[in-house]
N, C-alpha and C. Protein backbone atom coordinates (compact mmCIF):
# COMPACT_ATOMS: atom_id res chain seq x y z
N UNK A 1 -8.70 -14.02 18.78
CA UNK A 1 -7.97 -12.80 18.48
C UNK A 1 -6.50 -13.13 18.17
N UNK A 2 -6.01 -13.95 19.36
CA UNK A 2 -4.59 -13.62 18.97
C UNK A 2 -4.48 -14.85 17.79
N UNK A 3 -5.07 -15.87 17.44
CA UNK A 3 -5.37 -16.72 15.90
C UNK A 3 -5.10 -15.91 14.47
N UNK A 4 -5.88 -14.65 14.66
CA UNK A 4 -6.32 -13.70 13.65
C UNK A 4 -5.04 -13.05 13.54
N UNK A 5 -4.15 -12.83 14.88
CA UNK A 5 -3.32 -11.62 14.59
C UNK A 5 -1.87 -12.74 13.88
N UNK A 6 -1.83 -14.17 14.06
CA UNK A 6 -0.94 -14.88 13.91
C UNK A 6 -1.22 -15.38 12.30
N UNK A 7 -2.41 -15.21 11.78
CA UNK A 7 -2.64 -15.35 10.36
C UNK A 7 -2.13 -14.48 9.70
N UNK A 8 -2.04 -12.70 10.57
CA UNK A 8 -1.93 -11.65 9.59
C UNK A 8 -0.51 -11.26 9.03
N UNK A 9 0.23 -12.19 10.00
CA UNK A 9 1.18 -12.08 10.21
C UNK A 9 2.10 -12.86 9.67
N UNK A 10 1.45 -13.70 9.51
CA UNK A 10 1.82 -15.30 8.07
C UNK A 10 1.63 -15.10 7.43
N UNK A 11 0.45 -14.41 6.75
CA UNK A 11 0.17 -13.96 5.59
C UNK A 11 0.36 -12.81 4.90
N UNK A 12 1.23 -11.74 5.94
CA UNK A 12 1.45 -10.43 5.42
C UNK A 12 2.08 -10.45 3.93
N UNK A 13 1.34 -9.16 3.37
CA UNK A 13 2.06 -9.37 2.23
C UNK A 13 3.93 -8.76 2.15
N UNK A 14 4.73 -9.19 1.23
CA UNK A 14 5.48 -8.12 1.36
C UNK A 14 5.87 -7.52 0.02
N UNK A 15 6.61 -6.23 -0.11
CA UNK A 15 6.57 -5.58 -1.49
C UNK A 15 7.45 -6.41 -2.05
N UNK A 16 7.51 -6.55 -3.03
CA UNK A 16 8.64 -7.12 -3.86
C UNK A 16 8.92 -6.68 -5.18
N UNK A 17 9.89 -6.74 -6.17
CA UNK A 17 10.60 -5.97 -7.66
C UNK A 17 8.87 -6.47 -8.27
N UNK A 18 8.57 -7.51 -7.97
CA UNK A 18 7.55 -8.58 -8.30
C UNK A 18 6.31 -7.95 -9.07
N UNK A 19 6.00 -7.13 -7.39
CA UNK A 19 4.61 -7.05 -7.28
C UNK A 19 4.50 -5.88 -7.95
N UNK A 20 5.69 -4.45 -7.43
CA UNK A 20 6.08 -3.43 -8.20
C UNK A 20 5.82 -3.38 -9.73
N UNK A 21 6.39 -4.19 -10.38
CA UNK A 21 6.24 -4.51 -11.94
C UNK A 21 5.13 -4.78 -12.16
N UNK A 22 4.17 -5.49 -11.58
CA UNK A 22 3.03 -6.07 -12.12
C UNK A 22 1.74 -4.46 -11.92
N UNK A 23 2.29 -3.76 -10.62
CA UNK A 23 1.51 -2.61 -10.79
C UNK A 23 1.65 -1.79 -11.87
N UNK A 24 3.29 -1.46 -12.15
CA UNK A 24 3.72 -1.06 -12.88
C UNK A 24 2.48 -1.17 -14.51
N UNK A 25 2.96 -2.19 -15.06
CA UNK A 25 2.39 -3.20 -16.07
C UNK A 25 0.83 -2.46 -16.13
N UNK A 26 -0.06 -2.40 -14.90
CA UNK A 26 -1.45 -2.37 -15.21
C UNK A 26 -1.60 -0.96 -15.00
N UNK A 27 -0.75 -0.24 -14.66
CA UNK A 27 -0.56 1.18 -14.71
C UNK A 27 -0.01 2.45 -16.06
N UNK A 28 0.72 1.55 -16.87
CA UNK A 28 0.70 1.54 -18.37
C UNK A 28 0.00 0.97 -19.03
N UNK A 29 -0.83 -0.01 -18.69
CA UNK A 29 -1.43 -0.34 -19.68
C UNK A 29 -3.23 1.22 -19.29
N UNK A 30 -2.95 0.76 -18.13
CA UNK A 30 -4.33 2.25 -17.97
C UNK A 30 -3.83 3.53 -18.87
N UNK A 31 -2.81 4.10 -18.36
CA UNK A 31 -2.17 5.82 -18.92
C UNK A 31 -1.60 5.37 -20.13
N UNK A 32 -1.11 4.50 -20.45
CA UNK A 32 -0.49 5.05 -21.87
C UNK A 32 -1.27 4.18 -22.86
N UNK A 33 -2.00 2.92 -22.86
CA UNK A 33 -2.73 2.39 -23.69
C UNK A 33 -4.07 2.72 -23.54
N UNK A 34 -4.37 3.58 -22.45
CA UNK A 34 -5.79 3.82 -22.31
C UNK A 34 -6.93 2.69 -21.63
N UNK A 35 -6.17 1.77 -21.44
CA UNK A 35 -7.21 0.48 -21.08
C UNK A 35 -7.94 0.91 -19.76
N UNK A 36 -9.19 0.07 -19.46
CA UNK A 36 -10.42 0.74 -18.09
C UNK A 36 -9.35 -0.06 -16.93
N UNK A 37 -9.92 0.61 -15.88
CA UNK A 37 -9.23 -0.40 -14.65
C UNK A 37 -9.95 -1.36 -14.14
N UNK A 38 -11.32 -1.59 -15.02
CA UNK A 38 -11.83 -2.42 -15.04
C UNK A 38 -11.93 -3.77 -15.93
N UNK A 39 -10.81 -3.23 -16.55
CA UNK A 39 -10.79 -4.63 -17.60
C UNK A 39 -10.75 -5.50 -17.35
N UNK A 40 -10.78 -6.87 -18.70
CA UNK A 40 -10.16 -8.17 -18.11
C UNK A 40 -8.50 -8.03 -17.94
N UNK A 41 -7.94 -6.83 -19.23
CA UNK A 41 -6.59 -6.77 -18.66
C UNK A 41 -5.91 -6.81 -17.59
N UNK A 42 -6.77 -5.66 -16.92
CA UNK A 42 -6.22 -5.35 -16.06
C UNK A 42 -6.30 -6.44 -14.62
N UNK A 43 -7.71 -6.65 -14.60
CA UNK A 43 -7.79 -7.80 -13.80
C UNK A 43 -7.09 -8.61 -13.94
N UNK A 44 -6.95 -9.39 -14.60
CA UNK A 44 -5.78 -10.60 -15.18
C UNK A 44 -4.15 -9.98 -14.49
N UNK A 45 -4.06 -9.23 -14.11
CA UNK A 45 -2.63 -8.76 -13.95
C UNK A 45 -3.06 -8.59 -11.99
N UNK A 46 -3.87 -7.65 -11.71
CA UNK A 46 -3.83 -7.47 -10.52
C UNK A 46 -4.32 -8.55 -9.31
N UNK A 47 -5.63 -9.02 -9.76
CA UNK A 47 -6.15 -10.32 -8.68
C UNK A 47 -5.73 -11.01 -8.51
N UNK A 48 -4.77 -11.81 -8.70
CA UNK A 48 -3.98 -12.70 -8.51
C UNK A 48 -3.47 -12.78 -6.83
N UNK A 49 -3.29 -11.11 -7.22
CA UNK A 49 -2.53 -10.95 -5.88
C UNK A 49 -3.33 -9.68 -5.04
N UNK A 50 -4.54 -9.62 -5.05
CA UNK A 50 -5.12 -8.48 -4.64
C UNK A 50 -4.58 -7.31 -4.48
N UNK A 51 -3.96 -6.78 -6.07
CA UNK A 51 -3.49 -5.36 -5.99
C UNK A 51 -4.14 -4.39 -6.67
N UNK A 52 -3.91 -3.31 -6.21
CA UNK A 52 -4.45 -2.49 -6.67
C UNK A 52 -3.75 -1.55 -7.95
N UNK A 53 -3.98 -0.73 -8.52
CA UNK A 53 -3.16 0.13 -9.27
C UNK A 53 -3.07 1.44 -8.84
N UNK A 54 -2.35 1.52 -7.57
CA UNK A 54 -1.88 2.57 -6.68
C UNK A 54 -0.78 2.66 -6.20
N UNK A 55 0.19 3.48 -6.37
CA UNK A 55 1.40 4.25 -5.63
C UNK A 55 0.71 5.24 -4.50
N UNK A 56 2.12 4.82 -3.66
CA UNK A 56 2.05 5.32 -2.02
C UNK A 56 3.25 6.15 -2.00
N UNK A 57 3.07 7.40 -1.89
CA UNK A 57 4.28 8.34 -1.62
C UNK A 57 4.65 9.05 -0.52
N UNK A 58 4.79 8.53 0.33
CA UNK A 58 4.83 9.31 1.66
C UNK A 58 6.03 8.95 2.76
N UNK A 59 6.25 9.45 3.97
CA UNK A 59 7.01 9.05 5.00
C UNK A 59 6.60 9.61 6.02
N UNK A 60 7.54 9.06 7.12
CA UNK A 60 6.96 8.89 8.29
C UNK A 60 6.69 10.08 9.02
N UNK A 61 5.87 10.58 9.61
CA UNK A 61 5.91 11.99 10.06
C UNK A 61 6.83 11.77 11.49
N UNK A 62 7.38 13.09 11.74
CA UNK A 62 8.37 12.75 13.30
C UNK A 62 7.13 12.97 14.24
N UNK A 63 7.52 12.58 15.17
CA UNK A 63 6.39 12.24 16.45
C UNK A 63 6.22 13.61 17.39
N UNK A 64 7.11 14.39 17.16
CA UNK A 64 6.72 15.88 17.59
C UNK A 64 6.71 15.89 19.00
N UNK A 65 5.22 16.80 19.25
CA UNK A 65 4.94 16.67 20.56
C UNK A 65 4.16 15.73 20.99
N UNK A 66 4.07 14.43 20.57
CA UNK A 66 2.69 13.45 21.06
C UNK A 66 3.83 12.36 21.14
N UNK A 67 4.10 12.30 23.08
CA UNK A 67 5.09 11.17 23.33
C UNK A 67 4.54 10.00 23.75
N UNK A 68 3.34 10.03 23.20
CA UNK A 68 2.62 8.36 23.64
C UNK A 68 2.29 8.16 22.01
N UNK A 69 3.22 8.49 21.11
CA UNK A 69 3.21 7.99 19.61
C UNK A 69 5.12 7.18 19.54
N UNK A 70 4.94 5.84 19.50
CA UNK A 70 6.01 5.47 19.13
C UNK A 70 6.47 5.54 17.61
N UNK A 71 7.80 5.19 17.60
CA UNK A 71 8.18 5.57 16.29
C UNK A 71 7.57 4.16 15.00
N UNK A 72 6.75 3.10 15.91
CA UNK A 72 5.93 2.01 15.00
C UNK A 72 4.26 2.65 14.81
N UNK A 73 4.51 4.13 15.54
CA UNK A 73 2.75 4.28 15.67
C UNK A 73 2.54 5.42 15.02
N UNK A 74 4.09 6.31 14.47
CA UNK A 74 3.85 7.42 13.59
C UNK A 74 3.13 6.91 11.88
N UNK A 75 2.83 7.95 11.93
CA UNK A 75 1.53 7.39 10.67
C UNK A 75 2.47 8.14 9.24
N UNK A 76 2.41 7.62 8.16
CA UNK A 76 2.41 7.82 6.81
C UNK A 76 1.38 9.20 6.50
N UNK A 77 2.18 10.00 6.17
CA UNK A 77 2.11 11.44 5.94
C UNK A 77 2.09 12.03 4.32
N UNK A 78 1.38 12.64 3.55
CA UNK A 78 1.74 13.30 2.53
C UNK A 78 2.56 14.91 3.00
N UNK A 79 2.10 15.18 4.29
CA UNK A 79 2.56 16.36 4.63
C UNK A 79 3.07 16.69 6.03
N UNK A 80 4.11 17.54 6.29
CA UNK A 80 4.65 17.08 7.67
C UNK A 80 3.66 18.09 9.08
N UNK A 81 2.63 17.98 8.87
CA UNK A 81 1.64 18.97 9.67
C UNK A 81 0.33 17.73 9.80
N UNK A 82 0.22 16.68 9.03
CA UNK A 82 -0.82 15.89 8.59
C UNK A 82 -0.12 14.34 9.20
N UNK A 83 -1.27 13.91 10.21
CA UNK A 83 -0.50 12.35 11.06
C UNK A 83 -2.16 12.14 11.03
N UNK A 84 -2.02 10.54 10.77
CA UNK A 84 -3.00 9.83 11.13
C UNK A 84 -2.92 8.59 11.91
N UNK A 85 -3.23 8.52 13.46
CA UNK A 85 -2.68 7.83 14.34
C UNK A 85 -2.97 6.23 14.14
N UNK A 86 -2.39 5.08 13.90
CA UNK A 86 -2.60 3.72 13.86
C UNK A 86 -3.16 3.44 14.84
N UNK A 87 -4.15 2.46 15.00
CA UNK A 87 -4.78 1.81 16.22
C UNK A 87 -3.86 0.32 16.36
């Protein structure tokens, strides 16, 4: 266990202008050139780095009334009524 948690942790990914652009990239080439998200295009751009062609828009919900939610355990929210608790 704690092997696994010391890999995830070496290996985390992190965001970068990098990775941004390259979503970017396969995200125009889907909406404005029309290409599948199954292409070789698109593949060729995303596997590299196991990404996907998805934006994340959200923030942190406040912890309210649930004081056994720390502020590392509040969950990513589209809406401030909507928490999904991390294990």
């Amino acid at each position: 266990m704690e092997v696994d948690k010391k890999a995830r942790q070496k290996l985390a990914r992190v965001d970068s202008k990098e990775i941004q652009n390259t979503v970017n990239d396969a995200r125009r080439l889907m909406f404005e050139d029309g290409i599948n998200v199954s292409s070789v295009h698109i593949d060729r751009l995303l596997k590299p780095h196991s990404l996907v062609p998805t934006r994340v828009s959200s923030f942190i919900s406040p912890i309210g009334n649930d004081p056994d939610l720390s502020t590392s355990e509040c969950i990513l929210s589209s809406t401030p009524r909507t928490r999904i608790q991390l294990l």
